[in-house]
PDB file of N, CA and C in Angstrom:
ATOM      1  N   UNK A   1      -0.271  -4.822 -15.696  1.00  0.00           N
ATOM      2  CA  UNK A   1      -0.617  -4.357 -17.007  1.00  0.00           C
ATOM      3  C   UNK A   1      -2.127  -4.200 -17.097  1.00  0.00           C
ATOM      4  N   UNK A   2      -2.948  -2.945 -17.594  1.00  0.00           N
ATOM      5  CA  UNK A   2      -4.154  -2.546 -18.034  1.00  0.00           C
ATOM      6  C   UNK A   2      -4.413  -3.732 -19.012  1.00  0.00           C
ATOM      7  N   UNK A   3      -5.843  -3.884 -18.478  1.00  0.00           N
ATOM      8  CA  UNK A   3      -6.469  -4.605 -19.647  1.00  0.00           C
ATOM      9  C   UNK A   3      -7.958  -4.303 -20.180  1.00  0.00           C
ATOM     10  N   UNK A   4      -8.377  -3.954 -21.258  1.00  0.00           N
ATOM     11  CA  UNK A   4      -9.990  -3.278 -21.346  1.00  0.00           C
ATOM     12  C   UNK A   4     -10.958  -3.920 -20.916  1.00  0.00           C
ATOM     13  N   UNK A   5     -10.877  -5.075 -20.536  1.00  0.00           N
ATOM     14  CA  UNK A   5     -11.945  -5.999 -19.756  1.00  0.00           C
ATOM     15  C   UNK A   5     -11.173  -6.501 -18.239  1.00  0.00           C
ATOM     16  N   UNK A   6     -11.606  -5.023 -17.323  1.00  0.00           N
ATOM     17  CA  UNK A   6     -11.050  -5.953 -16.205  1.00  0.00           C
ATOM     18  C   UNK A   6     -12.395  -6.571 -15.121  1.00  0.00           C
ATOM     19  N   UNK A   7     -12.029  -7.664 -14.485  1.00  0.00           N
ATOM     20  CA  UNK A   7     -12.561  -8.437 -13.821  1.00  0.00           C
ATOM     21  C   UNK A   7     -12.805  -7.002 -12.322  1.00  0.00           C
ATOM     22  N   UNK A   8     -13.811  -7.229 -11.824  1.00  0.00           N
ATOM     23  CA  UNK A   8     -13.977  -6.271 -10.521  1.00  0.00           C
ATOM     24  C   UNK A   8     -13.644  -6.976  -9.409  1.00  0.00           C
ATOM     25  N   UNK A   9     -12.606  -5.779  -9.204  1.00  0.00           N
ATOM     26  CA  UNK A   9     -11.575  -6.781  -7.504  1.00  0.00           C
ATOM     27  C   UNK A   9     -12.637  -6.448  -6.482  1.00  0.00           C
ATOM     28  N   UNK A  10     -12.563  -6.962  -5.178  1.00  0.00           N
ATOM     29  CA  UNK A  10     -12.781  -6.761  -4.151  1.00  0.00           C
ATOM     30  C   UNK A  10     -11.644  -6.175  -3.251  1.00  0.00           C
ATOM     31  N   UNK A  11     -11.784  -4.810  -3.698  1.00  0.00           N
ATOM     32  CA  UNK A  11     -10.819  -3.520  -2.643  1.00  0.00           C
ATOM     33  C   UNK A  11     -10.598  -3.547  -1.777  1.00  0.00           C
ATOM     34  N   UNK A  12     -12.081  -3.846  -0.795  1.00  0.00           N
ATOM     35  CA  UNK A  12     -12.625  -4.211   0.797  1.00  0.00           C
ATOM     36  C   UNK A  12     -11.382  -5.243   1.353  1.00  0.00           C
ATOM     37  N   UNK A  13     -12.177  -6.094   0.735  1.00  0.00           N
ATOM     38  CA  UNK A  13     -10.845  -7.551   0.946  1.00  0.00           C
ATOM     39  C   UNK A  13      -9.528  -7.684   1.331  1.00  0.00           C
ATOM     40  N   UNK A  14      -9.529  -7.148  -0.314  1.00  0.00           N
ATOM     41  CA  UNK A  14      -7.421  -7.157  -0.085  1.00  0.00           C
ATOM     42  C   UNK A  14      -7.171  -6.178   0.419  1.00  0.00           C
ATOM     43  N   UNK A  15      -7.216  -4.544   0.986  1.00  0.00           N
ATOM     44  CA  UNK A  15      -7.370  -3.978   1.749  1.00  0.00           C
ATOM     45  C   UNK A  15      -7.692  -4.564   3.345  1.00  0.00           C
ATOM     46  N   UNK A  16      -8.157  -5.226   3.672  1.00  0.00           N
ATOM     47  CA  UNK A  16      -8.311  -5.748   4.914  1.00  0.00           C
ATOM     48  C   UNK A  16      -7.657  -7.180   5.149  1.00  0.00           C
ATOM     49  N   UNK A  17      -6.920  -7.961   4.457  1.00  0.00           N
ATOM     50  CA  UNK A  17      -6.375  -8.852   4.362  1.00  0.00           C
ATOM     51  C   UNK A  17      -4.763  -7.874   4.305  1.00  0.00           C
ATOM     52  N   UNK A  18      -4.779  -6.844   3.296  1.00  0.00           N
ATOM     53  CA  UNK A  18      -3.198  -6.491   3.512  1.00  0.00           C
ATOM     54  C   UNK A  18      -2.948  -5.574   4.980  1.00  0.00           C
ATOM     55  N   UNK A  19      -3.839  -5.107   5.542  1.00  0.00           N
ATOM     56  CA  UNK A  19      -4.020  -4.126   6.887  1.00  0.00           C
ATOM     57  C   UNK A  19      -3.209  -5.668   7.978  1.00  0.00           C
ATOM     58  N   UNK A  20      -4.116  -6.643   8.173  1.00  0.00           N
ATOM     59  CA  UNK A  20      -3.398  -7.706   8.714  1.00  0.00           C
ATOM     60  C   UNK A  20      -1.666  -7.746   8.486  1.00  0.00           C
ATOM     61  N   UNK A  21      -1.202  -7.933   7.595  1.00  0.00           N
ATOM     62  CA  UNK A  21      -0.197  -8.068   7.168  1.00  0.00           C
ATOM     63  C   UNK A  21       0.334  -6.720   6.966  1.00  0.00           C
ATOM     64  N   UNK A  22       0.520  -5.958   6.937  1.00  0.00           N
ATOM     65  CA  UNK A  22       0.806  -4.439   6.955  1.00  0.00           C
ATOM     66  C   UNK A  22       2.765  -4.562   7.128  1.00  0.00           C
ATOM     67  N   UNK A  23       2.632  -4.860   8.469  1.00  0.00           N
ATOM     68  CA  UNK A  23       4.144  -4.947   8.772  1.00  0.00           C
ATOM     69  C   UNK A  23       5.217  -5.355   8.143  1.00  0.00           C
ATOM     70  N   UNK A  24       4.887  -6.469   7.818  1.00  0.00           N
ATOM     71  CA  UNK A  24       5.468  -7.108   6.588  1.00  0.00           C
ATOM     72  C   UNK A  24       5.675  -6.745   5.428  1.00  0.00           C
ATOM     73  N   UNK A  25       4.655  -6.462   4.721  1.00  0.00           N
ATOM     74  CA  UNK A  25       4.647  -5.438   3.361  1.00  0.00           C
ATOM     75  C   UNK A  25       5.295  -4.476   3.345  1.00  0.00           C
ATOM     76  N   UNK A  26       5.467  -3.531   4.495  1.00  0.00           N
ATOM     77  CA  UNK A  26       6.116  -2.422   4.643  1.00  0.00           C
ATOM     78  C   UNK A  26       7.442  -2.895   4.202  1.00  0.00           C
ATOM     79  N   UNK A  27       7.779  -3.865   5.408  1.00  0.00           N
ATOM     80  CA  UNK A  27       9.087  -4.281   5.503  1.00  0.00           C
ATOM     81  C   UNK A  27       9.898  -4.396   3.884  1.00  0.00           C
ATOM     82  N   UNK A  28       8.748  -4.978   3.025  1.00  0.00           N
ATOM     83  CA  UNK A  28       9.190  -5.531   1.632  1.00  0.00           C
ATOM     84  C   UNK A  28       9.430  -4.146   0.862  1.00  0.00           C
ATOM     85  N   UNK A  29       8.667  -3.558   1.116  1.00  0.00           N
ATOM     86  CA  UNK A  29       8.159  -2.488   0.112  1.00  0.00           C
ATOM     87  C   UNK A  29       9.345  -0.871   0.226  1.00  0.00           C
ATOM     88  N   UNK A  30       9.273  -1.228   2.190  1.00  0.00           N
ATOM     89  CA  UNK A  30      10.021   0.292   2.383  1.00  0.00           C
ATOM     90  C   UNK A  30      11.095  -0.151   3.667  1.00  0.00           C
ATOM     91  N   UNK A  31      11.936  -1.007   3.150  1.00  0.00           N
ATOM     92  CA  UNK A  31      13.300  -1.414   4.121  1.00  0.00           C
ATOM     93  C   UNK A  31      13.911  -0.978   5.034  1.00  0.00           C
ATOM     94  N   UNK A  32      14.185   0.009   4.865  1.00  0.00           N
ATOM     95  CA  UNK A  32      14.800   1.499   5.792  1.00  0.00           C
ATOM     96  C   UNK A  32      13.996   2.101   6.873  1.00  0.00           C
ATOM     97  N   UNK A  33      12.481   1.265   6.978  1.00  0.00           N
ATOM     98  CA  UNK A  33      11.664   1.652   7.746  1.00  0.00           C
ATOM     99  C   UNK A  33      11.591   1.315   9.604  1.00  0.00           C
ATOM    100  N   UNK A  34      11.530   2.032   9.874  1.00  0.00           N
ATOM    101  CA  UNK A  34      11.163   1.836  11.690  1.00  0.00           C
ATOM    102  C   UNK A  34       9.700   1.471  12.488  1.00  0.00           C
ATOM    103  N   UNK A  35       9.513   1.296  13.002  1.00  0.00           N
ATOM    104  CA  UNK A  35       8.110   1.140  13.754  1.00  0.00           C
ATOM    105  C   UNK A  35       8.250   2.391  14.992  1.00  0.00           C
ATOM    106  N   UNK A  36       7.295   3.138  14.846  1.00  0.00           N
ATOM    107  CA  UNK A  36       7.505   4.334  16.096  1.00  0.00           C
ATOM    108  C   UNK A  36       6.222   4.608  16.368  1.00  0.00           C
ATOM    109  N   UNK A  37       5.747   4.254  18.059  1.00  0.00           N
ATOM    110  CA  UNK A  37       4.195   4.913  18.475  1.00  0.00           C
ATOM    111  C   UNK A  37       3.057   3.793  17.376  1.00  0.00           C
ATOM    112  N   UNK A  38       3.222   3.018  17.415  1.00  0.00           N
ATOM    113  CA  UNK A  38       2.104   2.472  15.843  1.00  0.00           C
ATOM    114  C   UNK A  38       2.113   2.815  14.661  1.00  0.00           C
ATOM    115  N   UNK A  39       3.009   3.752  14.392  1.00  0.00           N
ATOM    116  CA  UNK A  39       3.244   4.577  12.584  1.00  0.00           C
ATOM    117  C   UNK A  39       4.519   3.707  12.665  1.00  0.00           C
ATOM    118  N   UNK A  40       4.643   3.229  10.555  1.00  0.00           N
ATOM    119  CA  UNK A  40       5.775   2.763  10.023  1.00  0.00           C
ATOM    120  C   UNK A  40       6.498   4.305   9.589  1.00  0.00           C
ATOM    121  N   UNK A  41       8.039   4.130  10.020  1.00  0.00           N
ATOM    122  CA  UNK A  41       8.153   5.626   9.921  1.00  0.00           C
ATOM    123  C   UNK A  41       9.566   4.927   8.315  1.00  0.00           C
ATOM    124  N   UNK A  42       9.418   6.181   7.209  1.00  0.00           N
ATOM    125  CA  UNK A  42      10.596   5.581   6.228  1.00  0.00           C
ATOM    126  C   UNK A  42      10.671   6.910   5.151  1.00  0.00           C
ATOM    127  N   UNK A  43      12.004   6.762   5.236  1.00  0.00           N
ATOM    128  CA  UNK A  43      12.238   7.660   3.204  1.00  0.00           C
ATOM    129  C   UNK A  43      11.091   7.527   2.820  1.00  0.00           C
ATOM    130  N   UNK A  44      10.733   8.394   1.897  1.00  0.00           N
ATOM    131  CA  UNK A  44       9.691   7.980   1.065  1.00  0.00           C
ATOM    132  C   UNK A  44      10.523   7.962  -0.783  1.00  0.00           C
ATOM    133  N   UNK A  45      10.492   6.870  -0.841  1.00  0.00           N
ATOM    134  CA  UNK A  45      11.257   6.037  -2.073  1.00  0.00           C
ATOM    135  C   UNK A  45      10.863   6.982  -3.294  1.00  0.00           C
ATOM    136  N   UNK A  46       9.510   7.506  -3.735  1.00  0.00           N
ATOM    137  CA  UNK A  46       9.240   8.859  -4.716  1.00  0.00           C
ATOM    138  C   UNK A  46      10.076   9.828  -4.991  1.00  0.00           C
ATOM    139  N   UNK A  47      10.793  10.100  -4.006  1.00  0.00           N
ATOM    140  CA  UNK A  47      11.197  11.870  -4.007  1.00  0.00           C
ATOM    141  C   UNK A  47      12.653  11.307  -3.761  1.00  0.00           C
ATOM    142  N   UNK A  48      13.497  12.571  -3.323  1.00  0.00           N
ATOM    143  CA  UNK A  48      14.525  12.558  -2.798  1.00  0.00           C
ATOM    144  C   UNK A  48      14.699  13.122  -1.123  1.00  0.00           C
ATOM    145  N   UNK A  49      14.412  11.953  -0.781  1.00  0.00           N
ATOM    146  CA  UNK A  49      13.939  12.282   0.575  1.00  0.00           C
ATOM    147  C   UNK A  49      15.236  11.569   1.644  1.00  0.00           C
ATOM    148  N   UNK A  50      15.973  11.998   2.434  1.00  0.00           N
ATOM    149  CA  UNK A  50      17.432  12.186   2.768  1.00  0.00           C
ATOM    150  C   UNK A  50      17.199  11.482   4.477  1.00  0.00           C
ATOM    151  N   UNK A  51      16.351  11.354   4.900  1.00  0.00           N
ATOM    152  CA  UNK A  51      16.161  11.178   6.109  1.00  0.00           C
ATOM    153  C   UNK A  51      14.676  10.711   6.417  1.00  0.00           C
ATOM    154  N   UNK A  52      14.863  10.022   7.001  1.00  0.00           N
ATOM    155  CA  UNK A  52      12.773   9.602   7.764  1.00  0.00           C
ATOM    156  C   UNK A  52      12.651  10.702   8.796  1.00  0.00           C
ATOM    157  N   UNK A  53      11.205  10.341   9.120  1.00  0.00           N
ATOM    158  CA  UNK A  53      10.157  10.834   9.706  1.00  0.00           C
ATOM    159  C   UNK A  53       9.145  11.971   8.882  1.00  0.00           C
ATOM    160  N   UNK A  54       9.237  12.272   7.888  1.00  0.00           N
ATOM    161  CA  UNK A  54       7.954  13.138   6.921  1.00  0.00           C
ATOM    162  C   UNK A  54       7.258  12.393   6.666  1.00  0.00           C
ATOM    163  N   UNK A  55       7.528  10.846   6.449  1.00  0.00           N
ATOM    164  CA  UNK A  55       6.722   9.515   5.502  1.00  0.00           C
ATOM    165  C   UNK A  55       5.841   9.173   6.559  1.00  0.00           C
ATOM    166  N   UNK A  56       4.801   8.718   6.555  1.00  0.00           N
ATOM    167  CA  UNK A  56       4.589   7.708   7.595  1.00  0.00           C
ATOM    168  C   UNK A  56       3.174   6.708   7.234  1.00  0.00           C
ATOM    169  N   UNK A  57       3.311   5.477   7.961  1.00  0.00           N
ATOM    170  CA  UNK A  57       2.110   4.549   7.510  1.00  0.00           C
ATOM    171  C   UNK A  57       1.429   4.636   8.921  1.00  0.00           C
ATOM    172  N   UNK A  58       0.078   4.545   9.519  1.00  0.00           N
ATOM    173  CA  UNK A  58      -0.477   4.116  10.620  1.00  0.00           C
ATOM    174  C   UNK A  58      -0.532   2.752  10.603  1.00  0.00           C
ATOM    175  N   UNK A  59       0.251   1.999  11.321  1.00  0.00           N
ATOM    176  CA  UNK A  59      -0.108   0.129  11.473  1.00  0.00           C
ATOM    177  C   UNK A  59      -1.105  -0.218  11.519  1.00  0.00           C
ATOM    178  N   UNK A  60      -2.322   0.814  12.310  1.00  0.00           N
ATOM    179  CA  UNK A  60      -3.737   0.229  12.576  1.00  0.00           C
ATOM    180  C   UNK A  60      -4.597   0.772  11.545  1.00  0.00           C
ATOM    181  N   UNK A  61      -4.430   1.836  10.490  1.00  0.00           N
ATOM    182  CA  UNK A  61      -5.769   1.923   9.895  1.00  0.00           C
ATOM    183  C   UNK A  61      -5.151   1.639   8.312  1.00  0.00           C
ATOM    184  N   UNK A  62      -3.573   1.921   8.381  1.00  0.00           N
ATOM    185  CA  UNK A  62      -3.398   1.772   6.666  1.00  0.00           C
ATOM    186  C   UNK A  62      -3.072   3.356   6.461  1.00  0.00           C
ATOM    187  N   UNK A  63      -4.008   4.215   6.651  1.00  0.00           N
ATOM    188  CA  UNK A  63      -3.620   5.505   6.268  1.00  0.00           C
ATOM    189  C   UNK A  63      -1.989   6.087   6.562  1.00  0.00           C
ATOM    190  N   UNK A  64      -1.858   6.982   5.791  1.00  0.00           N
ATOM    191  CA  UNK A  64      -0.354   7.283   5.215  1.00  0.00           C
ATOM    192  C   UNK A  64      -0.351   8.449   4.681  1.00  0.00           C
ATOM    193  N   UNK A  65       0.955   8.991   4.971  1.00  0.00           N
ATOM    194  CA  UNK A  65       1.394  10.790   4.631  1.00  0.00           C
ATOM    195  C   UNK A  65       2.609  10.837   4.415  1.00  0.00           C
ATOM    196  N   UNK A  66       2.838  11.929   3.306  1.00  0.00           N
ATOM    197  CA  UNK A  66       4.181  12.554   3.536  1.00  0.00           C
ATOM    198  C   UNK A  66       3.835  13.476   3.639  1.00  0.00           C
ATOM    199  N   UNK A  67       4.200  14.065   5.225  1.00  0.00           N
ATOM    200  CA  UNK A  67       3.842  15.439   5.611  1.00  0.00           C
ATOM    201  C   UNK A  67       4.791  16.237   4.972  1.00  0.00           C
ATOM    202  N   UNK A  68       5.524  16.142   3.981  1.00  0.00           N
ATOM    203  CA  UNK A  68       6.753  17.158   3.350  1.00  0.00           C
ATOM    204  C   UNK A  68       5.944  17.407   2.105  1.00  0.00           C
ATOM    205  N   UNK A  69       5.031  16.669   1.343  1.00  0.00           N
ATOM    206  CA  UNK A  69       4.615  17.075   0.312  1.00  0.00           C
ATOM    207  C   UNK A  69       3.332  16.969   0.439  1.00  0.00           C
ATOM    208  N   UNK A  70       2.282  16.624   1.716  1.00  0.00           N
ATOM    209  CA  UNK A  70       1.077  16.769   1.568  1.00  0.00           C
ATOM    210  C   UNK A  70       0.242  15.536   0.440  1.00  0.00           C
ATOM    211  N   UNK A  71       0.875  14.715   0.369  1.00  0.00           N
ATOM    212  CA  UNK A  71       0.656  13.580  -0.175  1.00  0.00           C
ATOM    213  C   UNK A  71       0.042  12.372   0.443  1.00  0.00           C
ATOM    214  N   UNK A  72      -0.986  11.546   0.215  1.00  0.00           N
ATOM    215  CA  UNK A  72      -1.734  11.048   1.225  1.00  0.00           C
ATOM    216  C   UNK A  72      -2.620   9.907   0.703  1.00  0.00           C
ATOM    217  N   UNK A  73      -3.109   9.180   1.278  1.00  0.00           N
ATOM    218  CA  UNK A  73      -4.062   7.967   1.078  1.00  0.00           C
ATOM    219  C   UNK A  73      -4.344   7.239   2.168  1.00  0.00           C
ATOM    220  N   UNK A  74      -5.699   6.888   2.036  1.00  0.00           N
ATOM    221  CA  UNK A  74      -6.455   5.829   2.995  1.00  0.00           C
ATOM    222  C   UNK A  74      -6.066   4.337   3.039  1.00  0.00           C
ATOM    223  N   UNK A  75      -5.594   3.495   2.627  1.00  0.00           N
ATOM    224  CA  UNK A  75      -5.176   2.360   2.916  1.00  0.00           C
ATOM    225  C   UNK A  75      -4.031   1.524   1.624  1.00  0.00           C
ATOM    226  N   UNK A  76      -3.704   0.666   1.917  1.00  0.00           N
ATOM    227  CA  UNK A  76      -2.643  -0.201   1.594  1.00  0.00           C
ATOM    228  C   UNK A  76      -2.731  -0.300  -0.083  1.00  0.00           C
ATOM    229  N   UNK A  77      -3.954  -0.272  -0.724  1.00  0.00           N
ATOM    230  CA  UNK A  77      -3.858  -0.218  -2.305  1.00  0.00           C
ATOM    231  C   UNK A  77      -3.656   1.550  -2.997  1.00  0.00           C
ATOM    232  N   UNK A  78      -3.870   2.044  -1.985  1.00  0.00           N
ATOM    233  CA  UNK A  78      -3.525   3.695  -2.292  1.00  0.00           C
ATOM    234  C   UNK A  78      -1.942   4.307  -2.117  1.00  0.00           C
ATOM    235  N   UNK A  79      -1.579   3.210  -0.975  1.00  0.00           N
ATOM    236  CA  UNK A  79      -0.104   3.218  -0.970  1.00  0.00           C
ATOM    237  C   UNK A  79       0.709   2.226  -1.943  1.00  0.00           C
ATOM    238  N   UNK A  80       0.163   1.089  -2.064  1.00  0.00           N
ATOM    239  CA  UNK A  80       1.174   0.545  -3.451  1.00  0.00           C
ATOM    240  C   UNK A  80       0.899   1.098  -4.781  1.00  0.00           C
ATOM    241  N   UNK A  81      -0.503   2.074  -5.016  1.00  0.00           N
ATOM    242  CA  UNK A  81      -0.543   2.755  -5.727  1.00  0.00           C
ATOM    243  C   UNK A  81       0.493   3.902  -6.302  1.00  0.00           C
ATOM    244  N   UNK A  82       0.984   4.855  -5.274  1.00  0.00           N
ATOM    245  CA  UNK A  82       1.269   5.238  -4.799  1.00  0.00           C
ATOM    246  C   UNK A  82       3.260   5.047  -4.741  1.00  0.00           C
ATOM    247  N   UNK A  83       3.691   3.999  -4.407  1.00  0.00           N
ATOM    248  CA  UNK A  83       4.555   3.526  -4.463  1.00  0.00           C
ATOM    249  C   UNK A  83       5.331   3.088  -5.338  1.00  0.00           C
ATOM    250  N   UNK A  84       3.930   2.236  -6.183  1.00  0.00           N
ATOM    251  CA  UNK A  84       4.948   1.348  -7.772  1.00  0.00           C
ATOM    252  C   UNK A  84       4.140   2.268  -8.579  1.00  0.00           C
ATOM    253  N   UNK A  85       3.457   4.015  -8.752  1.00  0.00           N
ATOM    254  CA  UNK A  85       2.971   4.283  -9.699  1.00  0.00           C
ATOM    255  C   UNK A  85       1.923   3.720 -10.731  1.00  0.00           C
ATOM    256  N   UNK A  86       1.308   3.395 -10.211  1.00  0.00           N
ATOM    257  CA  UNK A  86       0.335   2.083 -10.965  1.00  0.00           C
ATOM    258  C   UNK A  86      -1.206   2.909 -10.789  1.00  0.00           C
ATOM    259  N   UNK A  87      -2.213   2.396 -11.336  1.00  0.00           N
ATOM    260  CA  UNK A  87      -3.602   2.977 -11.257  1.00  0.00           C
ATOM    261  C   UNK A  87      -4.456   2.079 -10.060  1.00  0.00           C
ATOM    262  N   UNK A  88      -5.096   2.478  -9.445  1.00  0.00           N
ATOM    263  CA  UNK A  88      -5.921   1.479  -8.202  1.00  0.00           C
ATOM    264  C   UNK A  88      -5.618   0.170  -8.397  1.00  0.00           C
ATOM    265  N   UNK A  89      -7.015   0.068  -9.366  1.00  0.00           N
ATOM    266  CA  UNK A  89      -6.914  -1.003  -9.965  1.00  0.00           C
ATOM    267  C   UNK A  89      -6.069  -2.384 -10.219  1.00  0.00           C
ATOM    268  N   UNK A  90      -4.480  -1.920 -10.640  1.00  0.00           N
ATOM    269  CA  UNK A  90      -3.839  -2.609 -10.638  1.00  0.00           C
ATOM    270  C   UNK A  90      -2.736  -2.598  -9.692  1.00  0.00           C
ATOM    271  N   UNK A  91      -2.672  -1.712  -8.984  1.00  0.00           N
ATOM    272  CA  UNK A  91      -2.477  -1.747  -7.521  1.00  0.00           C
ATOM    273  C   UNK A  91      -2.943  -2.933  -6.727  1.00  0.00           C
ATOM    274  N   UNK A  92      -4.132  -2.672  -6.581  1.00  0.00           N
ATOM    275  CA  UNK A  92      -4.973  -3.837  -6.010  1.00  0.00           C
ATOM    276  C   UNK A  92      -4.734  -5.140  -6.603  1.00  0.00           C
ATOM    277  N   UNK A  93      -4.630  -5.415  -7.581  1.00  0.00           N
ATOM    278  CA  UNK A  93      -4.550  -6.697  -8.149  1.00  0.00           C
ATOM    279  C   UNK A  93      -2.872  -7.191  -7.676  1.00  0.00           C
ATOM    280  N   UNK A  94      -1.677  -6.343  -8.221  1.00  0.00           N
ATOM    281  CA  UNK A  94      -0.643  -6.180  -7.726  1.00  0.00           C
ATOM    282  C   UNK A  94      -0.708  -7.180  -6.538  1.00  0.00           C
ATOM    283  N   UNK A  95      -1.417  -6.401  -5.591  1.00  0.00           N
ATOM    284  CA  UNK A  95      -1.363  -6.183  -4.035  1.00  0.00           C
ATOM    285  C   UNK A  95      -1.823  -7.876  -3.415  1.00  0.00           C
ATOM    286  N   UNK A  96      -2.863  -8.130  -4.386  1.00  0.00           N
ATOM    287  CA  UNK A  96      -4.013  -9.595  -3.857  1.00  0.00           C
ATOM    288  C   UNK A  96      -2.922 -10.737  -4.229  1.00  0.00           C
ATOM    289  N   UNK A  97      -2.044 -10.110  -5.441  1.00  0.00           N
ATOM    290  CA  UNK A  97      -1.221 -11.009  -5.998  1.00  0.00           C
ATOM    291  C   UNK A  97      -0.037 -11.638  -4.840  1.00  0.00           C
ATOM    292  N   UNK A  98       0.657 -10.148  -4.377  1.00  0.00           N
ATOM    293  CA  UNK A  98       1.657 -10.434  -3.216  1.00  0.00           C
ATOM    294  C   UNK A  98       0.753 -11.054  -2.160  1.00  0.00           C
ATOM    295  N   UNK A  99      -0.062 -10.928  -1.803  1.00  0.00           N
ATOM    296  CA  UNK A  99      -0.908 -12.068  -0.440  1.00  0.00           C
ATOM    297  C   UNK A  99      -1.273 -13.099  -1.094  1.00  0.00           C
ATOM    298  N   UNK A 100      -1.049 -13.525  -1.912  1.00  0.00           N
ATOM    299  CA  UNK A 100      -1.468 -14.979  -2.276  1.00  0.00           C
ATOM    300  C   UNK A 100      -2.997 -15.147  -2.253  1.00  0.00           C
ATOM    301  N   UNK A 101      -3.353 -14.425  -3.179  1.00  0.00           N
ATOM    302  CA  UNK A 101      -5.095 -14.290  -3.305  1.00  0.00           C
ATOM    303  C   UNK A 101      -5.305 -15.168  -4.828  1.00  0.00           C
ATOM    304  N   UNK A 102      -6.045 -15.985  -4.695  1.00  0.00           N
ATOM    305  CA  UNK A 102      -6.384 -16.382  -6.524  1.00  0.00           C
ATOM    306  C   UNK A 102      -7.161 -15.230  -7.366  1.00  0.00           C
ATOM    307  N   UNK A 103      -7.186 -15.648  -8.131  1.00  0.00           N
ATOM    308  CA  UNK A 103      -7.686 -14.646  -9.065  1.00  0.00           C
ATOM    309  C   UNK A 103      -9.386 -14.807  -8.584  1.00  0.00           C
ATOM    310  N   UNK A 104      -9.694 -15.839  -7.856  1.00  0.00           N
ATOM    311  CA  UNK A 104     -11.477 -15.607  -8.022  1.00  0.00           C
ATOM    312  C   UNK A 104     -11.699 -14.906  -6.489  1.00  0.00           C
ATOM    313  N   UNK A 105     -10.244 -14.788  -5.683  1.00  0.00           N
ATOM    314  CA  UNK A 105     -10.579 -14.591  -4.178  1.00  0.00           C
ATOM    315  C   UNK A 105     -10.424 -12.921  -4.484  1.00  0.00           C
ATOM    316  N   UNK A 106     -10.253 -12.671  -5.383  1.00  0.00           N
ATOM    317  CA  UNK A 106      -9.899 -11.660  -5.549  1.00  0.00           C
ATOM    318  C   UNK A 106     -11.405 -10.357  -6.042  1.00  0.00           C
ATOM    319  N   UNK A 107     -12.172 -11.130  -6.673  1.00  0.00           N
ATOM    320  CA  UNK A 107     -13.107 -10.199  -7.125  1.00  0.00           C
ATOM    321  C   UNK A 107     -13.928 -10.155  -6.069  1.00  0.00           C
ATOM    322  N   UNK A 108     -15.154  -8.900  -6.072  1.00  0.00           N
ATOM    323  CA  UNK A 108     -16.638  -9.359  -5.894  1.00  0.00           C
ATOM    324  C   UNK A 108     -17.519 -10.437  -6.322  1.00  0.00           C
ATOM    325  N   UNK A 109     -18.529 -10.378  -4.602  1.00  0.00           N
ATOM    326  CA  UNK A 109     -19.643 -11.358  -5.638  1.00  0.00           C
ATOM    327  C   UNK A 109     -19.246 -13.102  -4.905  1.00  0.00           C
TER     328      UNK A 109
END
């Protein structure tokens, strides 16, 4: 949930704390998924998408496509963005939340 005073996350962080854990998250996030060559390969849960391989996550950098719709992002808060429809922001927070981040491990500073 938006709030007009939000606290400033550290993106960097949970972004590089969820890249670690990647596999896993996937696993939670996109079930139906495979591991192929270092890409998480899956439906992409948005659309009506009938079969894998258009979706894909890179294990090593985070970056992610659906080459069927040209849809795209640089790392793990752009994809739960992305995923649960949410704004960065609370994406990220979302995201620090599922890794077990406190609320102060969570900001800058």
């Amino acid at each position: 949930m938006s709030t007009p005073f939000r606290t400033a996350l550290d993106f960097e962080a949970i972004n590089r704390l969820a890249l670690a854990s990647l596999p896993v998250i996937l696993a939670r996030w996109l079930p139906d998924g495979t591991t192929e060559a270092g890409e998480y390969v899956s439906r992409n849960p948005t659309r009506a998408d009938h079969s894998p391989g258009s979706f894909k996550i890179n294990l090593r950098s985070g970056k992610w496509q659906d080459f069927a719709t040209g849809d795209r992002g640089t790392d793990a808060i752009s994809l739960a963005a992305y995923l649960h429809r949410l704004e960065p922001y609370d994406a990220a927070d979302r995201l620090a939340g599922m890794l077990g981040l406190k609320s102060g491990d969570r900001r800058n500073g």
